[in-house]
N, C-alpha and C. Protein backbone atom coordinates (compact mmCIF):
# COMPACT_ATOMS: atom_id res chain seq x y z
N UNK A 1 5.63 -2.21 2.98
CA UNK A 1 4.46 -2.67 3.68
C UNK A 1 3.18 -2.34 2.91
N UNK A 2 3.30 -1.23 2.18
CA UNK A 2 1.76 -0.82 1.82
C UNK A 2 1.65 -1.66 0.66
N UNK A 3 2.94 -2.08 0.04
CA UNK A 3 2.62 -3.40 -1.14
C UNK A 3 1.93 -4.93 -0.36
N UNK A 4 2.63 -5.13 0.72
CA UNK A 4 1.34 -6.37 1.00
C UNK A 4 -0.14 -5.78 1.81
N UNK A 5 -0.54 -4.60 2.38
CA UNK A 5 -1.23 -4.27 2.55
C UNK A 5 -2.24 -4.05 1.34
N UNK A 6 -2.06 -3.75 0.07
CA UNK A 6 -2.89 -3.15 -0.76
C UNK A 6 -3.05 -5.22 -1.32
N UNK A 7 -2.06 -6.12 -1.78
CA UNK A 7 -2.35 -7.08 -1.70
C UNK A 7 -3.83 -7.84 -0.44
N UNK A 8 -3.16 -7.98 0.32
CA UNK A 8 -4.87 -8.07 1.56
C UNK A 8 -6.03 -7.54 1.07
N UNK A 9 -5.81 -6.47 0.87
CA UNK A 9 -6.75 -5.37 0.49
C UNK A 9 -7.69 -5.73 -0.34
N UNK A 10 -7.14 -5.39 -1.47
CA UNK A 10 -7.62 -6.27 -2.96
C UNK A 10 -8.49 -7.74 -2.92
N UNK A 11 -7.68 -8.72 -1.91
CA UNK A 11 -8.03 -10.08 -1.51
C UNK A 11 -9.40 -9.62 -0.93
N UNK A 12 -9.77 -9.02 -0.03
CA UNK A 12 -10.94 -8.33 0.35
C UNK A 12 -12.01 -8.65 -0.67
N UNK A 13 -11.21 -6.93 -1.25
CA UNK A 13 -12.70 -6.57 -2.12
C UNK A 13 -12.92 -7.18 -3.15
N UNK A 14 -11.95 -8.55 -3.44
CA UNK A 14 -12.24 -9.42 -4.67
C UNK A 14 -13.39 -11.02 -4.00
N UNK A 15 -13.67 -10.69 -2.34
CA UNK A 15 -13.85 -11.80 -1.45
C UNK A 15 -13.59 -13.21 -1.38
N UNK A 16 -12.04 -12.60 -1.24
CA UNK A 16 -10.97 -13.70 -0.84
C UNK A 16 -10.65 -13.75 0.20
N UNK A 17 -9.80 -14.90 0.90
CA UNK A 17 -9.66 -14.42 2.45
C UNK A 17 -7.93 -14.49 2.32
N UNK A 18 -7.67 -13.34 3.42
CA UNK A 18 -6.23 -12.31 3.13
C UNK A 18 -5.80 -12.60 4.49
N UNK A 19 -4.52 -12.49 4.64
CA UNK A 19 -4.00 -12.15 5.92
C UNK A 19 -2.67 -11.09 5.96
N UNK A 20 -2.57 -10.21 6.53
CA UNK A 20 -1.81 -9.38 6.15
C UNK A 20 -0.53 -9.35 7.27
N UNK A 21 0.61 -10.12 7.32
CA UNK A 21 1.51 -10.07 8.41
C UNK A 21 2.82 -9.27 8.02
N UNK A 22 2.85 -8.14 9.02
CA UNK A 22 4.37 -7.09 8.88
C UNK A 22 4.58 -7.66 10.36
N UNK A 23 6.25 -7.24 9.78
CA UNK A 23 7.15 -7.85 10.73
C UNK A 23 8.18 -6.97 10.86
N UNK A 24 8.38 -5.93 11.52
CA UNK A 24 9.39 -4.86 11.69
C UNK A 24 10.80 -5.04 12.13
N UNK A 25 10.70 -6.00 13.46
CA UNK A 25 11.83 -6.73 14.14
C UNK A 25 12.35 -5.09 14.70
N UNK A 26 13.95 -5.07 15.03
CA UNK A 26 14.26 -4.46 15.26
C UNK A 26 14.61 -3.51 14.52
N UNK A 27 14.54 -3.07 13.07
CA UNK A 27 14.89 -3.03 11.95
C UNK A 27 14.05 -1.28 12.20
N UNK A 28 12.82 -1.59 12.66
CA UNK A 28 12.16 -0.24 12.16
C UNK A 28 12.24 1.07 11.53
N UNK A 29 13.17 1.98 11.87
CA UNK A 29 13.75 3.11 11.53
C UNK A 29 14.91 2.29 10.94
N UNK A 30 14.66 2.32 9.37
CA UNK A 30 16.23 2.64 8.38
C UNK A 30 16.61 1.21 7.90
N UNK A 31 15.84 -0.18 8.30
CA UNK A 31 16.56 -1.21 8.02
C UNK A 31 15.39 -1.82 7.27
N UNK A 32 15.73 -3.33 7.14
CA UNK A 32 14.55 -4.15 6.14
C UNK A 32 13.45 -4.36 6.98
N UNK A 33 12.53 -4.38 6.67
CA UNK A 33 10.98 -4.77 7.65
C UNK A 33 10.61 -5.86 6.42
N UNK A 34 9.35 -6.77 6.94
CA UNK A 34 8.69 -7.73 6.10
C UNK A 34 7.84 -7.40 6.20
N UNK A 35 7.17 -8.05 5.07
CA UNK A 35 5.88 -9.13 5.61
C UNK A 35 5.37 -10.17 4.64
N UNK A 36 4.41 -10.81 5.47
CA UNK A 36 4.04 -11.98 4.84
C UNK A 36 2.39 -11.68 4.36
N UNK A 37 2.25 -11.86 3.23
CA UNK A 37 0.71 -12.06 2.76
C UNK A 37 -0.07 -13.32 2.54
N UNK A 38 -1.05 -13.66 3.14
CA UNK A 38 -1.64 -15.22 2.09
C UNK A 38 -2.63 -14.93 1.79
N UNK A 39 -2.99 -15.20 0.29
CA UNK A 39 -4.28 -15.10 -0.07
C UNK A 39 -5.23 -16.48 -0.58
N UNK A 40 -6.54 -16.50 -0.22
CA UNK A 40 -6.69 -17.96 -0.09
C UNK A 40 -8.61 -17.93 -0.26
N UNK A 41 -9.08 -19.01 -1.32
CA UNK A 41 -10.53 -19.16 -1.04
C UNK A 41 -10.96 -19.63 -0.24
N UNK A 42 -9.67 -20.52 0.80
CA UNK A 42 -10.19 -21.34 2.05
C UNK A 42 -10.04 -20.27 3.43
N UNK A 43 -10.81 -20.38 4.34
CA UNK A 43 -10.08 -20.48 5.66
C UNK A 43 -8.61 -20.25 5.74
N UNK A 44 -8.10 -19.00 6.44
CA UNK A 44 -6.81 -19.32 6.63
C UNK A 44 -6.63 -19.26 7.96
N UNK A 45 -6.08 -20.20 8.53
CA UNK A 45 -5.89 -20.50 9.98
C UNK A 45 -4.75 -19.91 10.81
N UNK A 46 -3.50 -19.72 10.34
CA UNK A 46 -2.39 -19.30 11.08
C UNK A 46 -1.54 -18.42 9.86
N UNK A 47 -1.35 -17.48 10.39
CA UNK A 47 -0.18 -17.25 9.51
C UNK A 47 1.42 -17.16 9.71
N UNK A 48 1.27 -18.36 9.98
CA UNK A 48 2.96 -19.45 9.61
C UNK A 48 2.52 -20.10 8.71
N UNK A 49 3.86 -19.90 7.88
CA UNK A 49 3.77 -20.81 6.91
C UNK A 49 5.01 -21.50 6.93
N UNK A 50 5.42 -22.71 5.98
CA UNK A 50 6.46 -23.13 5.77
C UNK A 50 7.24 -22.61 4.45
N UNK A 51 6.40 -22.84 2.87
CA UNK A 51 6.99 -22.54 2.01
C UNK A 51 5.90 -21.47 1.32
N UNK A 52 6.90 -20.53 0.44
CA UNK A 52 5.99 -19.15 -0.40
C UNK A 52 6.21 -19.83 -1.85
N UNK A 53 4.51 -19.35 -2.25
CA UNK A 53 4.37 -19.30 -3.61
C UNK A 53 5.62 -18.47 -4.27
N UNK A 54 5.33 -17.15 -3.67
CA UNK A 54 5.85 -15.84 -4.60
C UNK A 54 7.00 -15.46 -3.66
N UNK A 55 7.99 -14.80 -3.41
CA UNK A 55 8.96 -13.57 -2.71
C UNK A 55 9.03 -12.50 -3.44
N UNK A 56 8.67 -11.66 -3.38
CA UNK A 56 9.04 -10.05 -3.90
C UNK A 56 9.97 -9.08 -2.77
N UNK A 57 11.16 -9.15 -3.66
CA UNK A 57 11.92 -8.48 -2.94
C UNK A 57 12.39 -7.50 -3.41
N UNK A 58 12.71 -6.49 -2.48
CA UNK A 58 12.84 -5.00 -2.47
C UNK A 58 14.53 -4.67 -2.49
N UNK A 59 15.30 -5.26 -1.70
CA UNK A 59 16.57 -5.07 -1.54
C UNK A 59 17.37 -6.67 -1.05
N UNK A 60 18.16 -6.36 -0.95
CA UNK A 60 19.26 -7.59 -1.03
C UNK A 60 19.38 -8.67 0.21
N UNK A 61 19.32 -8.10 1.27
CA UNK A 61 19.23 -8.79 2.37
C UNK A 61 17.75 -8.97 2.41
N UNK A 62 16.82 -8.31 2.04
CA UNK A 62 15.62 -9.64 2.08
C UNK A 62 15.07 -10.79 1.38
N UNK A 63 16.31 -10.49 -0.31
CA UNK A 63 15.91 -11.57 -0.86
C UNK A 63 17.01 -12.81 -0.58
N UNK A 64 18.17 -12.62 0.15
CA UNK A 64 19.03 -13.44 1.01
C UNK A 64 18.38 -14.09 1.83
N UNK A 65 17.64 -13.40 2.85
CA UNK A 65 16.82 -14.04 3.90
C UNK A 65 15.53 -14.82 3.81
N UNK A 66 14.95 -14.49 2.91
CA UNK A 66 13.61 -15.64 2.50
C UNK A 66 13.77 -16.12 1.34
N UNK A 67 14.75 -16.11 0.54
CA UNK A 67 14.85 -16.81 -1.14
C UNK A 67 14.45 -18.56 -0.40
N UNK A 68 14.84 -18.85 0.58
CA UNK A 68 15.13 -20.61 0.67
C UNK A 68 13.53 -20.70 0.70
N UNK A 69 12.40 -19.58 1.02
CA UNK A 69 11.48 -20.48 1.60
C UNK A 69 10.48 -20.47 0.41
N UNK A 70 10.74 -20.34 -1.17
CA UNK A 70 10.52 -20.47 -1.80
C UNK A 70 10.59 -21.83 -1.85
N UNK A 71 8.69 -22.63 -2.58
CA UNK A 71 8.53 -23.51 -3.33
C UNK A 71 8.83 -23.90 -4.44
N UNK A 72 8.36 -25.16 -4.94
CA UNK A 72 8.86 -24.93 -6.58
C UNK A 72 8.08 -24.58 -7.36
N UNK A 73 8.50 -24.34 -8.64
CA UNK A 73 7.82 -23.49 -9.81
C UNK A 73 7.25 -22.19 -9.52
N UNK A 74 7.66 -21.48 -8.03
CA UNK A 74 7.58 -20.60 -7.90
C UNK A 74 7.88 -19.08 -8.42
N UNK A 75 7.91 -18.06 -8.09
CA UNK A 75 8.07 -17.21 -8.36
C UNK A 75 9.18 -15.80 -7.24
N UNK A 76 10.15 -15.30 -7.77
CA UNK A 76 11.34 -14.11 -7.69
C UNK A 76 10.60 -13.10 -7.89
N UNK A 77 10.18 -12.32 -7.55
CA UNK A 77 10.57 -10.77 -8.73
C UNK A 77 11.18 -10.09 -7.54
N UNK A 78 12.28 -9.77 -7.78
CA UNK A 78 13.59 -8.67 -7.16
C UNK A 78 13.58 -7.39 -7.98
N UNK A 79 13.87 -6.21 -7.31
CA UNK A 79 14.13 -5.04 -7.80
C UNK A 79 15.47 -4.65 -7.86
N UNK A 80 16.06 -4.80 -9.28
CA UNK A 80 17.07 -5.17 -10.17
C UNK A 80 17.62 -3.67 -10.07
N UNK A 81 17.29 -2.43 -9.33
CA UNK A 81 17.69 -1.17 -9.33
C UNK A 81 18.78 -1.47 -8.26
N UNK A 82 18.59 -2.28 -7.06
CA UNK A 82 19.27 -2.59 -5.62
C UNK A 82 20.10 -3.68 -6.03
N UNK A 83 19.34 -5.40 -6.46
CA UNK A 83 20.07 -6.35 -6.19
C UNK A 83 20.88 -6.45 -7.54
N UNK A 84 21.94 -6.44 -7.25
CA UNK A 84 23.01 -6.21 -9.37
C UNK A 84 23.56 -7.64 -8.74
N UNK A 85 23.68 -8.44 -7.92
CA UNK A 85 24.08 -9.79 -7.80
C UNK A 85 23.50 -10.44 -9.02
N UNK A 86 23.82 -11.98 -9.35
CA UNK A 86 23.25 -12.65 -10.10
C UNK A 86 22.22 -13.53 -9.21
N UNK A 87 20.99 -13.42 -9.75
CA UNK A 87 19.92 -14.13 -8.88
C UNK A 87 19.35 -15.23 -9.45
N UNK A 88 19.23 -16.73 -8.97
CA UNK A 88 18.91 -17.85 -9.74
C UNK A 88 17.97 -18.47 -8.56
N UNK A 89 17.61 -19.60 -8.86
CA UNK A 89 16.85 -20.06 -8.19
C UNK A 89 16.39 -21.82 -8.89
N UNK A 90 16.44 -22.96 -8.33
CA UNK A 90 16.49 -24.15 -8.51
C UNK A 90 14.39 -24.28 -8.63
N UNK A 91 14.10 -23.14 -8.32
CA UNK A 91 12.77 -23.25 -8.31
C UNK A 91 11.98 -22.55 -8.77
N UNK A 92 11.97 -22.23 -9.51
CA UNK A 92 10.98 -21.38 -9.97
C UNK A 92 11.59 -20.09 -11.25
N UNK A 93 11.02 -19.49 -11.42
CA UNK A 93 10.96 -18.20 -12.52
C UNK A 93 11.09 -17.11 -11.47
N UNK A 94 12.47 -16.71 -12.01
CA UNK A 94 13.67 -15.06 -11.29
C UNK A 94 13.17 -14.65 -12.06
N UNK A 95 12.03 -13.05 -11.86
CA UNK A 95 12.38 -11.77 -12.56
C UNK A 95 12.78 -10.80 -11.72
N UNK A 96 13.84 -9.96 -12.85
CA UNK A 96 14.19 -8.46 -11.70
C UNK A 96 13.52 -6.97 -12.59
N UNK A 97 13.02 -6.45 -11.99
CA UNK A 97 12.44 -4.83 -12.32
C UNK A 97 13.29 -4.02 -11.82
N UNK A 98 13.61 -3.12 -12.34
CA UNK A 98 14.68 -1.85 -12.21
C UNK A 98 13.22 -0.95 -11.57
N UNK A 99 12.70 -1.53 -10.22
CA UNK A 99 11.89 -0.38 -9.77
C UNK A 99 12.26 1.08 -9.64
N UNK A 100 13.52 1.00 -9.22
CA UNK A 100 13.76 2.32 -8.68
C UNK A 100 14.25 3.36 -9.84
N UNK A 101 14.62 2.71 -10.58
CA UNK A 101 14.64 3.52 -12.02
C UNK A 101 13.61 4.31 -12.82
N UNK A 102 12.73 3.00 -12.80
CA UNK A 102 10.98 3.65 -13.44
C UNK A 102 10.76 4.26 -13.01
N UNK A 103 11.18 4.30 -11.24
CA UNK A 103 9.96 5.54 -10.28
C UNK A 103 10.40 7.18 -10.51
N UNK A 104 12.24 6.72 -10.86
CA UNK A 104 12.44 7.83 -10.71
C UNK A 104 12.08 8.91 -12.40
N UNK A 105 12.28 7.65 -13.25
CA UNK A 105 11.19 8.41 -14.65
C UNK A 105 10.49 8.77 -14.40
N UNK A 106 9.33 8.18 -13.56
CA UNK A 106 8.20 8.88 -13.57
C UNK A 106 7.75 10.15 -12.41
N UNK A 107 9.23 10.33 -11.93
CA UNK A 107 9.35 11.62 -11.35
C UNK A 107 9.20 11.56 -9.78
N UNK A 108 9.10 10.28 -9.36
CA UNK A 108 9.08 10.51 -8.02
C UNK A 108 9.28 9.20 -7.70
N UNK A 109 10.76 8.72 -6.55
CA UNK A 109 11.13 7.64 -6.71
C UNK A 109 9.92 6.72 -5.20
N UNK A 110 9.32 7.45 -5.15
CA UNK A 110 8.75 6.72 -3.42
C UNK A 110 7.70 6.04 -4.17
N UNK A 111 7.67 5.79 -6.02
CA UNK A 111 6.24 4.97 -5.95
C UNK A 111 7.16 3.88 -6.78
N UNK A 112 8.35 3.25 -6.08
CA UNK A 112 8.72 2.13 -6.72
C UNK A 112 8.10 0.89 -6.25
N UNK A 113 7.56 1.11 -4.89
CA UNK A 113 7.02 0.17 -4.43
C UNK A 113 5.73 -0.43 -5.50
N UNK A 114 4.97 0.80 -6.06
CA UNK A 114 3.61 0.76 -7.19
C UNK A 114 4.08 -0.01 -8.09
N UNK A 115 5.20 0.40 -8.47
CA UNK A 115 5.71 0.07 -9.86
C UNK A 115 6.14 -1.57 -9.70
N UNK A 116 6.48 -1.98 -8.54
CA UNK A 116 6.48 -3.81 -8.56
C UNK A 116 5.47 -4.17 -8.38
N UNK A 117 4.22 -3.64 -7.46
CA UNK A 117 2.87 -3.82 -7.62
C UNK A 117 2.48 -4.30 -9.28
N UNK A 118 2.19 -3.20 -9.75
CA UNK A 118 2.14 -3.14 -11.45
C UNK A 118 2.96 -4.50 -11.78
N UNK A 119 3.79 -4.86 -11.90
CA UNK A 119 5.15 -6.06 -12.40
C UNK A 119 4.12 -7.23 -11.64
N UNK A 120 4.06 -7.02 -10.83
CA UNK A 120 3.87 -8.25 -10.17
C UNK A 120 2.27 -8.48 -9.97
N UNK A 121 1.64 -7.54 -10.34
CA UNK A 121 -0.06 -7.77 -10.82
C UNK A 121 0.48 -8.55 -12.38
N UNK A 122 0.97 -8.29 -13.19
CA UNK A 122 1.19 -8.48 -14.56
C UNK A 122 1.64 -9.84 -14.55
N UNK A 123 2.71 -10.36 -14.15
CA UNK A 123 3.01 -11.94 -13.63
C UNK A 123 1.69 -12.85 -13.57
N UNK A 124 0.82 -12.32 -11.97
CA UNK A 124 0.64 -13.07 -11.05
C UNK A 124 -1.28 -13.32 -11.56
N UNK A 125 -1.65 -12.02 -12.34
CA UNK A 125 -3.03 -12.10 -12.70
C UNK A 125 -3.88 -12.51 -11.79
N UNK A 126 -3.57 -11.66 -10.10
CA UNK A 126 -4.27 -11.96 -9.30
C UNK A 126 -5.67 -10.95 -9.09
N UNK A 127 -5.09 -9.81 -9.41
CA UNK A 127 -6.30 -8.68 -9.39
C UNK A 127 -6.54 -7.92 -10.62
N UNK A 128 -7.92 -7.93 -10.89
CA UNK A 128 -7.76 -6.52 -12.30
C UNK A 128 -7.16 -5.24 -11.86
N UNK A 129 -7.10 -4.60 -12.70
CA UNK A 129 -6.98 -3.25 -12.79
C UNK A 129 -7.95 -2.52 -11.55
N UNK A 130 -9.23 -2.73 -11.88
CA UNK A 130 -10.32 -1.79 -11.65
C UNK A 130 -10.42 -2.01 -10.23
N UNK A 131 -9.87 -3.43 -9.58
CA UNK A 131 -9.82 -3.56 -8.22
C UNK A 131 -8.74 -3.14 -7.57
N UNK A 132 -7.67 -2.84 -7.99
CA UNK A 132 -6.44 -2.13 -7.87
C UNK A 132 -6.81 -0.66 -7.88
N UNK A 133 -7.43 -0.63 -8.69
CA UNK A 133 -7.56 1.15 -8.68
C UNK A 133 -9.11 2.09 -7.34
N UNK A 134 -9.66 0.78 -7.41
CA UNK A 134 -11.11 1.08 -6.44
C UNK A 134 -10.23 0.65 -5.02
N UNK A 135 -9.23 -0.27 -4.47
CA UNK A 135 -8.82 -0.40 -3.30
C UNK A 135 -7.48 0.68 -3.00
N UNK A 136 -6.51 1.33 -4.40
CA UNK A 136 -5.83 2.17 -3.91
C UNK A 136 -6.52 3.58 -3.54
N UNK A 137 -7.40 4.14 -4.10
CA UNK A 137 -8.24 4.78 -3.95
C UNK A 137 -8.67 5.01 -2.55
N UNK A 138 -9.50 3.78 -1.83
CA UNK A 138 -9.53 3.72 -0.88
C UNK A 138 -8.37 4.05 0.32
N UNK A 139 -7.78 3.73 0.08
CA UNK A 139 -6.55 3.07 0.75
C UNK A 139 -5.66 4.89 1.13
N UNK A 140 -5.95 5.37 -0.05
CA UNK A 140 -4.96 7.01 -0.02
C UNK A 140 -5.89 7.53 0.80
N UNK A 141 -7.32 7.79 0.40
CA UNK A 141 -8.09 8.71 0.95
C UNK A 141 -8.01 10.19 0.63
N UNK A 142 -8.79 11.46 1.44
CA UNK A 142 -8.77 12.22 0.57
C UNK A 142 -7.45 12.83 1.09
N UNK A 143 -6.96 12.40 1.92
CA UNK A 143 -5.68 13.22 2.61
C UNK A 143 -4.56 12.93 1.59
N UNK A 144 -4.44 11.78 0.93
CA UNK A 144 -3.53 11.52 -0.27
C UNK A 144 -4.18 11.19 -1.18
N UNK A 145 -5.21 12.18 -1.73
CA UNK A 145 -5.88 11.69 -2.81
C UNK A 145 -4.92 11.81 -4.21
N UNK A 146 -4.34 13.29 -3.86
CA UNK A 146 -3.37 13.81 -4.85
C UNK A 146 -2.86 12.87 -5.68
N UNK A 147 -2.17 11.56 -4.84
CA UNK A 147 -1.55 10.63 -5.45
C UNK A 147 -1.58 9.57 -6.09
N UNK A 148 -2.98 9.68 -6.27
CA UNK A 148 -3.34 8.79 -7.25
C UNK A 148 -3.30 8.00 -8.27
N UNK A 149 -3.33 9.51 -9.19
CA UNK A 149 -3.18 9.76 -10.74
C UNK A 149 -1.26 8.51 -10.52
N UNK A 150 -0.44 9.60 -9.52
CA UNK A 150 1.11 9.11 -9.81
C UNK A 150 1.04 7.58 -9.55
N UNK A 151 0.57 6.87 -8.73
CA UNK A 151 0.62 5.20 -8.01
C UNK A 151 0.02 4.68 -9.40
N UNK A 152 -1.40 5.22 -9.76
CA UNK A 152 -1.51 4.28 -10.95
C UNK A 152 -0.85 4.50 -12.36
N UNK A 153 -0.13 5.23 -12.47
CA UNK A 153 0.95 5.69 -13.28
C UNK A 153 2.41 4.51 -13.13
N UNK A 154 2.28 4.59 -12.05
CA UNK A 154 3.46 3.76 -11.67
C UNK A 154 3.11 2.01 -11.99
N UNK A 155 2.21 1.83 -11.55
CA UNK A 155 1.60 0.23 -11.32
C UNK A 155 1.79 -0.23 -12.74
N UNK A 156 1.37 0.97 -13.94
CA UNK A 156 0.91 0.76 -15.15
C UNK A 156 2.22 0.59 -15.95
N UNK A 157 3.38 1.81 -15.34
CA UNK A 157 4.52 1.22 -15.63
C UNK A 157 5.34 0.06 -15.18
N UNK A 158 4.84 -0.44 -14.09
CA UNK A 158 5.60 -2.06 -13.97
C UNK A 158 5.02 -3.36 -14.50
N UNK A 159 3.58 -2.80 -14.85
CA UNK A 159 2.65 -4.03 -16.12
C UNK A 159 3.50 -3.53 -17.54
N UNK A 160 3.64 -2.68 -17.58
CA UNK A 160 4.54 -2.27 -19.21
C UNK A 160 5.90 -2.81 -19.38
N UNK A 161 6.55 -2.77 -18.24
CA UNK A 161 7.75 -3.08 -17.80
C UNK A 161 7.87 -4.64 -18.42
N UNK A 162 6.89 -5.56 -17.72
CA UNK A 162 6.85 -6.72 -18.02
C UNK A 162 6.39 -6.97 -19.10
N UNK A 163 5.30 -6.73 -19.91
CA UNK A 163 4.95 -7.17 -21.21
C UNK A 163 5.94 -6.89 -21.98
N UNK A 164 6.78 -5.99 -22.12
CA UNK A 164 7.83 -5.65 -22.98
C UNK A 164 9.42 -6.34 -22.72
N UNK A 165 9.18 -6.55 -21.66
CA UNK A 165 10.21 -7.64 -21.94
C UNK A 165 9.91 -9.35 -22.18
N UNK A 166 8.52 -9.52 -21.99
CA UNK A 166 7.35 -10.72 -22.84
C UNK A 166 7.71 -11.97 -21.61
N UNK A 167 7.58 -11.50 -20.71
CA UNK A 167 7.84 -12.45 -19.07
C UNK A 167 6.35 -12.78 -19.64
N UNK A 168 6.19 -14.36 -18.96
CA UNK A 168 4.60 -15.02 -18.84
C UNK A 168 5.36 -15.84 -17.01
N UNK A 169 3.99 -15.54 -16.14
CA UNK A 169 4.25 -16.72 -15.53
C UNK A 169 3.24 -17.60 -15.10
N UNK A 170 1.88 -17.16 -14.55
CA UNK A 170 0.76 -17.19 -14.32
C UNK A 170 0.10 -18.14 -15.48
């Protein structure tokens, strides 16, 4: 969640208009939760949609459950630490990040979520850096300021992640 939250976020302070939809279901404690982000220079009126630009998925049953509502020439990025299936798609450009791997290099596996952030800022060339780093900032506060330094550590390793394996999609 705090990956499409910091998405919204960003949409904000870049003055875009964001909508930020989590969707817990019954799932809450221990299972998959969603959500849906749109970011948009227009008006956004509802957030239903029919088809997604992007899916970023975290584990297996959520990229089962929304892969169809992918458009074309769209965009995958799956975290290749969870889904070891073979992942294709009639539409668009599949990448997978071994999030949970990087996070745990970089010593603490709870910032894998950062680390597809990072991957998927690097793709998508929706936000700089400096707005990423002025809205996570925000976003921790001083109660998690501590964690800073580690999230943008992480982000920086899933932009590294991708240039080195020379993904373009954007």
């Amino acid at each position: 969640m705090m990956f499409g939250q910091l998405l919204a976020y960003c949409s904000t302070h870049d003055e875009l208009n964001s909508l930020w939809f989590p969707s817990y279901g019954p799932e809450t404690r221990g299972g998959t939760a969603n959500c849906s982000v749109i970011i948009s220079k227009k008006p956004i009126n509802s957030p239903v949609f029919r088809d997604a630009d992007h899916l970023v998925a975290f584990n297996e049953p959520s990229l089962t459950k929304f892969q169809h509502f992918l458009r074309p020439n769209g965009l995958i990025l799956y975290n290749s630490s969870l889904i070891k299936s073979t992942v294709s798609s009639k539409n668009g450009l599949v990448v997978g990040v071994p999030i949970n791997d990087i996070a745990s290099e970089l010593g603490n596996p709870q910032v894998a979520n950062m680390v597809m952030l990072g991957a998927y800022m690097q793709l998508s060339n929706l936000f700089s850096n400096d707005t990423i780093a002025k809205v996570l900032k925000k976003f921790l506060g001083e109660r998690k300021a501590h964690l800073f330094d580690l999230n943008i550590d992480a982000i920086s390793a899933g932009r590294h992640y991708i240039i080195e394996q020379g993904i373009q999609y954007a």
